[in-house]
N, C-alpha and C. Protein backbone atom coordinates (compact mmCIF):
# COMPACT_ATOMS: atom_id res chain seq x y z
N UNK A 1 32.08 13.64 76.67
CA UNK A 1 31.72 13.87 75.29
C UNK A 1 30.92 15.16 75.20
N UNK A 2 31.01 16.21 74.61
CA UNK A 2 30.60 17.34 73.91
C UNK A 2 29.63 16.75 73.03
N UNK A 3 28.14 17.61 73.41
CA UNK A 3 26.96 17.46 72.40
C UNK A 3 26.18 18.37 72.20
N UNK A 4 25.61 18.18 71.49
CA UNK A 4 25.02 19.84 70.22
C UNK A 4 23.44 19.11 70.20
N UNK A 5 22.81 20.59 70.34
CA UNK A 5 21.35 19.95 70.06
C UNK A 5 20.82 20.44 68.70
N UNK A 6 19.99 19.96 68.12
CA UNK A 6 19.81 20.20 66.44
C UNK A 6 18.57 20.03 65.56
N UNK A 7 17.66 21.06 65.39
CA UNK A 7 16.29 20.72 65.13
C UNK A 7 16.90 20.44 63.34
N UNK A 8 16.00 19.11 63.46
CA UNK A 8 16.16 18.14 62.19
C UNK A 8 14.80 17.21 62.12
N UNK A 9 14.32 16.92 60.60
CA UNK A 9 13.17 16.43 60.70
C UNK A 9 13.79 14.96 61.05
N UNK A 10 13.18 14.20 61.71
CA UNK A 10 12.51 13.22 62.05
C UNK A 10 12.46 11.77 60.75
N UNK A 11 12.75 10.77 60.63
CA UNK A 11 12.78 10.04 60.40
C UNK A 11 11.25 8.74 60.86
N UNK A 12 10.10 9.06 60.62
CA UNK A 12 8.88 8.72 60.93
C UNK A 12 8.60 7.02 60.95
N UNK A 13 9.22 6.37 60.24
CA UNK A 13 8.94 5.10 60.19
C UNK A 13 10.43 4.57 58.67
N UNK A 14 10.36 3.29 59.38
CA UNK A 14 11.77 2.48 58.28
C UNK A 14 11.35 1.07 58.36
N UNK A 15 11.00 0.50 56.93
CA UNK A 15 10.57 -0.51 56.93
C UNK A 15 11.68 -1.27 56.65
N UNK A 16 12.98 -1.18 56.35
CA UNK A 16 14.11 -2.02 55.97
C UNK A 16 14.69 -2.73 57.48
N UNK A 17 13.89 -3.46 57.82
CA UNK A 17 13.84 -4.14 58.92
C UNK A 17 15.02 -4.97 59.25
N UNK A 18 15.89 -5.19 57.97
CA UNK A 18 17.24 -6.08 58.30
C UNK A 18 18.19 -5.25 58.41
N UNK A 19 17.88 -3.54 58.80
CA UNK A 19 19.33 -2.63 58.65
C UNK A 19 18.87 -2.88 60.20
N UNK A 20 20.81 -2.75 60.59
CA UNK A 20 21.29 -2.68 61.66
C UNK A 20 20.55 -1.55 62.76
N UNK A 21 20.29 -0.56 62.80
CA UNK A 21 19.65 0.85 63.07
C UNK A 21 17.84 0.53 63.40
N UNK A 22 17.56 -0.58 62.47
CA UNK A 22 16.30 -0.36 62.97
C UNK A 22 15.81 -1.66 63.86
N UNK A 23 14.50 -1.26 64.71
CA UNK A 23 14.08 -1.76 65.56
C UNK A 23 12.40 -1.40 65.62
N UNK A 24 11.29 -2.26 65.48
CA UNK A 24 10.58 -2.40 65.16
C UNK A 24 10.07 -1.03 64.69
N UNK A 25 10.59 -0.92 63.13
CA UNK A 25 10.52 -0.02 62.11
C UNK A 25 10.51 1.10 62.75
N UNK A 26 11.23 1.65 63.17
CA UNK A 26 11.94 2.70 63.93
C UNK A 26 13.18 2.86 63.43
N UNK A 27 14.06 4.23 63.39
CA UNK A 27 15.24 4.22 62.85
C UNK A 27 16.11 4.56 64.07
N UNK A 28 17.38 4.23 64.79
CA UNK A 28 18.01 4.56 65.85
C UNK A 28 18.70 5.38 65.69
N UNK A 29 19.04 5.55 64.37
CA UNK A 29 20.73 6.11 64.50
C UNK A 29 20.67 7.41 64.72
N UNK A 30 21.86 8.34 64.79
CA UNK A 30 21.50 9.35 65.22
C UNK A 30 21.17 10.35 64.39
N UNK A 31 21.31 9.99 63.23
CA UNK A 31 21.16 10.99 62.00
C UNK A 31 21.66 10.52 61.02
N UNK A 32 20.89 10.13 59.94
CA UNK A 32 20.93 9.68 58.93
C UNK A 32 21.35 10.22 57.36
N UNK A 33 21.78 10.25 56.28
CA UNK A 33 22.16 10.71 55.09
C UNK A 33 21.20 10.42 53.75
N UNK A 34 20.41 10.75 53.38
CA UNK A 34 19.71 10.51 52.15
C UNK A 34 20.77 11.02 51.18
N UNK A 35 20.73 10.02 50.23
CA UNK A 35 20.81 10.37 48.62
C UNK A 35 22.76 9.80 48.43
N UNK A 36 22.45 10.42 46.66
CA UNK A 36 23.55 10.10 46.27
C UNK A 36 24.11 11.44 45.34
N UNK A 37 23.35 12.14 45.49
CA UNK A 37 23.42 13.38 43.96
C UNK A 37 22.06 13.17 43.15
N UNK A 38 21.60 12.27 42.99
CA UNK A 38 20.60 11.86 42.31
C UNK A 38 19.20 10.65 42.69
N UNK A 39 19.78 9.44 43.37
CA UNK A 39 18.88 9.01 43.77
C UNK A 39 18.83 9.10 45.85
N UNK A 40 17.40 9.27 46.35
CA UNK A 40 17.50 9.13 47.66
C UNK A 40 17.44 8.08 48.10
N UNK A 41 18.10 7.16 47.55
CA UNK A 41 18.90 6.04 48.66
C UNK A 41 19.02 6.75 50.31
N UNK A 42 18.84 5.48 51.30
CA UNK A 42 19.15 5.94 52.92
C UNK A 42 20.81 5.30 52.66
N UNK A 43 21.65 6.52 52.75
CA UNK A 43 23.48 5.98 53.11
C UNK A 43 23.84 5.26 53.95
N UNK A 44 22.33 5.56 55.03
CA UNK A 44 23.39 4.76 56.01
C UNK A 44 22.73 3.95 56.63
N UNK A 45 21.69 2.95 56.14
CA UNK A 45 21.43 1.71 55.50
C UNK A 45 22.75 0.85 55.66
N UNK A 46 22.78 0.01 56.34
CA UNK A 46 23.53 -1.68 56.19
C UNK A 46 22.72 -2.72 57.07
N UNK A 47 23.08 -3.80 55.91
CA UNK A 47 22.33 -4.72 56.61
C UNK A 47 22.84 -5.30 58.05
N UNK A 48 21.99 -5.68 58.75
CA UNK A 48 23.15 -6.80 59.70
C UNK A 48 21.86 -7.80 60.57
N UNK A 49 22.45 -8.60 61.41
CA UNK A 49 21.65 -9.48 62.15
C UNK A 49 21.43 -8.87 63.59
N UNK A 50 22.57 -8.03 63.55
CA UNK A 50 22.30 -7.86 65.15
C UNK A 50 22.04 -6.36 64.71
N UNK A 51 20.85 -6.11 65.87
CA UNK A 51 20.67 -4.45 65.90
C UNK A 51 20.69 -3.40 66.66
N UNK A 52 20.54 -2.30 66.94
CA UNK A 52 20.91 -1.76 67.85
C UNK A 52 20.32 -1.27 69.20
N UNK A 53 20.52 -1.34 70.31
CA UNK A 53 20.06 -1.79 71.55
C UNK A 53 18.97 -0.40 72.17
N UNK A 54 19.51 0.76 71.89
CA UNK A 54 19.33 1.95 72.19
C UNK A 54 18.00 2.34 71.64
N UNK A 55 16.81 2.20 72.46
CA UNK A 55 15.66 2.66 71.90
C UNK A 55 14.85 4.03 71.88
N UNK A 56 15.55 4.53 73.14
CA UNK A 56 15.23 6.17 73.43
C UNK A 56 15.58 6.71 72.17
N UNK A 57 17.09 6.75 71.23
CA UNK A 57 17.17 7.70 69.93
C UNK A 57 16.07 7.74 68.95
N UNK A 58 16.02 8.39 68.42
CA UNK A 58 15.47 8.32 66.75
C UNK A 58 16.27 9.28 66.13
N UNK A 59 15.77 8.46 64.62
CA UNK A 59 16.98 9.28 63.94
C UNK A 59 16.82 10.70 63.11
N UNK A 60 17.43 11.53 62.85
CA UNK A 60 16.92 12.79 62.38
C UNK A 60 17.59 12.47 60.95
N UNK A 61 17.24 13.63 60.36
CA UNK A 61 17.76 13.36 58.76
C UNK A 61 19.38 14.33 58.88
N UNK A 62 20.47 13.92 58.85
CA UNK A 62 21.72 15.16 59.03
C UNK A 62 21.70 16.07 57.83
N UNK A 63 21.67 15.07 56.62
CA UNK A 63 21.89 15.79 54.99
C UNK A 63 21.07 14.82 53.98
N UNK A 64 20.76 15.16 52.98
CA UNK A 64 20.31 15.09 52.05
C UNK A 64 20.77 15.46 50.39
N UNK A 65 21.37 14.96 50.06
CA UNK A 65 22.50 14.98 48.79
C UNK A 65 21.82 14.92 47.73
N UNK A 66 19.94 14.87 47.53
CA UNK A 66 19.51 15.02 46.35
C UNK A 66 18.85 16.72 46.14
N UNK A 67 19.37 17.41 45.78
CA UNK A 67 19.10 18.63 45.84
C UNK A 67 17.70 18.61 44.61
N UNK A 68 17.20 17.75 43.76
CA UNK A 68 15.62 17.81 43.06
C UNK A 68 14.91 17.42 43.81
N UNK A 69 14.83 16.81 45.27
CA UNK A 69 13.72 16.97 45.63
C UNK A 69 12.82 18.77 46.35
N UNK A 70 11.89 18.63 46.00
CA UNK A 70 10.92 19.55 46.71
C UNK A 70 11.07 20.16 48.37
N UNK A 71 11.11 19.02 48.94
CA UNK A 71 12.24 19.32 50.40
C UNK A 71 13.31 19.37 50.97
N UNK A 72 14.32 19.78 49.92
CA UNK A 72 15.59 19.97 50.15
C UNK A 72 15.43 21.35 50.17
N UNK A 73 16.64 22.41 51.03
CA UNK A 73 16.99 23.37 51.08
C UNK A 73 18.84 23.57 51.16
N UNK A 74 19.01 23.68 50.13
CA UNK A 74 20.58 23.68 50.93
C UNK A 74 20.79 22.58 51.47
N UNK A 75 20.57 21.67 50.55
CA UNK A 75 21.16 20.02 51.12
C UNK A 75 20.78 20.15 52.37
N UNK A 76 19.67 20.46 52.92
CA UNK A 76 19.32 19.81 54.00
C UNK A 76 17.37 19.50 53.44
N UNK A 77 16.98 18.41 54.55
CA UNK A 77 16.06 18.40 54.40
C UNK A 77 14.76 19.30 55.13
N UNK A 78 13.64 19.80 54.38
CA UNK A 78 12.77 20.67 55.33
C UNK A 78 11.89 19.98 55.44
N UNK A 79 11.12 18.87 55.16
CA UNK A 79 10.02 17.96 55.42
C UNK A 79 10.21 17.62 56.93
N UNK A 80 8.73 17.88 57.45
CA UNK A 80 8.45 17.10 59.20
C UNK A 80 9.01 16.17 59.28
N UNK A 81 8.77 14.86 58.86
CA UNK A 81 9.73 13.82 58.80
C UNK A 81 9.53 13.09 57.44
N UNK A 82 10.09 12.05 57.33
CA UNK A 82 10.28 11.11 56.49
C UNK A 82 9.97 9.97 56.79
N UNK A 83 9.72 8.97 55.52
CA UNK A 83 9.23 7.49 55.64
C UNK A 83 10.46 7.10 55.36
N UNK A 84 10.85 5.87 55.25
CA UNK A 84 12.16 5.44 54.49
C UNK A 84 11.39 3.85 54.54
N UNK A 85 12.05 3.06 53.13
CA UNK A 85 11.57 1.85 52.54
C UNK A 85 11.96 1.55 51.49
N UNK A 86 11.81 -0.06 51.04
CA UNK A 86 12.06 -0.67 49.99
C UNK A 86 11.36 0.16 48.48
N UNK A 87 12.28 0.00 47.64
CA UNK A 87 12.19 0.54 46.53
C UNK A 87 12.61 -0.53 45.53
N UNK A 88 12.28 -1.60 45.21
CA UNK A 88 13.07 -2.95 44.49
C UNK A 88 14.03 -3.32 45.43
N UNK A 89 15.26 -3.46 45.15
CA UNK A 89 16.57 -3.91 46.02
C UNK A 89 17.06 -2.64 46.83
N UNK A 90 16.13 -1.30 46.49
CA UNK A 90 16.88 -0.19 47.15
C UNK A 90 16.23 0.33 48.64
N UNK A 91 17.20 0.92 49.25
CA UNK A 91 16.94 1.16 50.56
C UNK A 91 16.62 2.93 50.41
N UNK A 92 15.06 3.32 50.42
CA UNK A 92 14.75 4.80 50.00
C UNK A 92 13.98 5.77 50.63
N UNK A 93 14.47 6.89 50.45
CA UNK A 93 13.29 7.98 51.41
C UNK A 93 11.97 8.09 50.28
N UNK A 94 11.00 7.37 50.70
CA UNK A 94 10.00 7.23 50.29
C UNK A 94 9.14 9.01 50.42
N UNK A 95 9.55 9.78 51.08
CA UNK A 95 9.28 10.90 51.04
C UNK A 95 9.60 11.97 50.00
N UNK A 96 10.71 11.18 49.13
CA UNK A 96 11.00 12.27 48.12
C UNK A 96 10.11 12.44 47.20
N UNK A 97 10.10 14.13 46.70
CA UNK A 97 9.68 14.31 45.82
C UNK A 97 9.91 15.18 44.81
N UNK A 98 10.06 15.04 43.39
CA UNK A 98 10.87 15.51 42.65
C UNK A 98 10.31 17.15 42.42
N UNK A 99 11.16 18.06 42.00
CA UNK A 99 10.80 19.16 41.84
C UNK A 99 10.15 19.56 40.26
């Protein structure tokens, strides 16, 4: 497998404790997607029972699809890292902030 190395902020803490990815509020995956166009929903957020085994990763942010927040550049994110958490029923980068 061919791999690329990639300075990306950091994903700091995830309290959505029933997504698959996390592990004692840690995010695994390898890079994550905020937003929708408008709200920063985490995309790639699903729930599941079983989670994932791999504790060395954390996850970086890949893109960011809400271009009003303050730390977006070019659909990417420039913030050190991010929080991510419940928002009512929503799964959210608690780091956003509107411009």
């Amino acid at each position: 497998m061919n791999k690329m190395t990639i300075d990306m902020p950091m994903v700091a803490q995830c309290n959505a404790t029933d997504c698959a990815y996390n592990l004692e509020k840690k995010c695994h995956a390898r890079a994550i997607t905020v937003g929708d166009g408008v709200h920063p929903g985490c995309d790639t957020y699903f729930m599941s029972s079983g989670h994932v085994h791999e504790k060395k990763r954390m996850a970086g942010i890949g893109a960011c699809k809400v271009s009003q927040c303050r730390n977006n550049t070019d659909l990417e994110c420039m913030a050190d890292s991010i929080n991510v958490g419940r928002s009512g029923n929503d799964i959210t980068c608690m780091t956003f902030m509107a411009r």
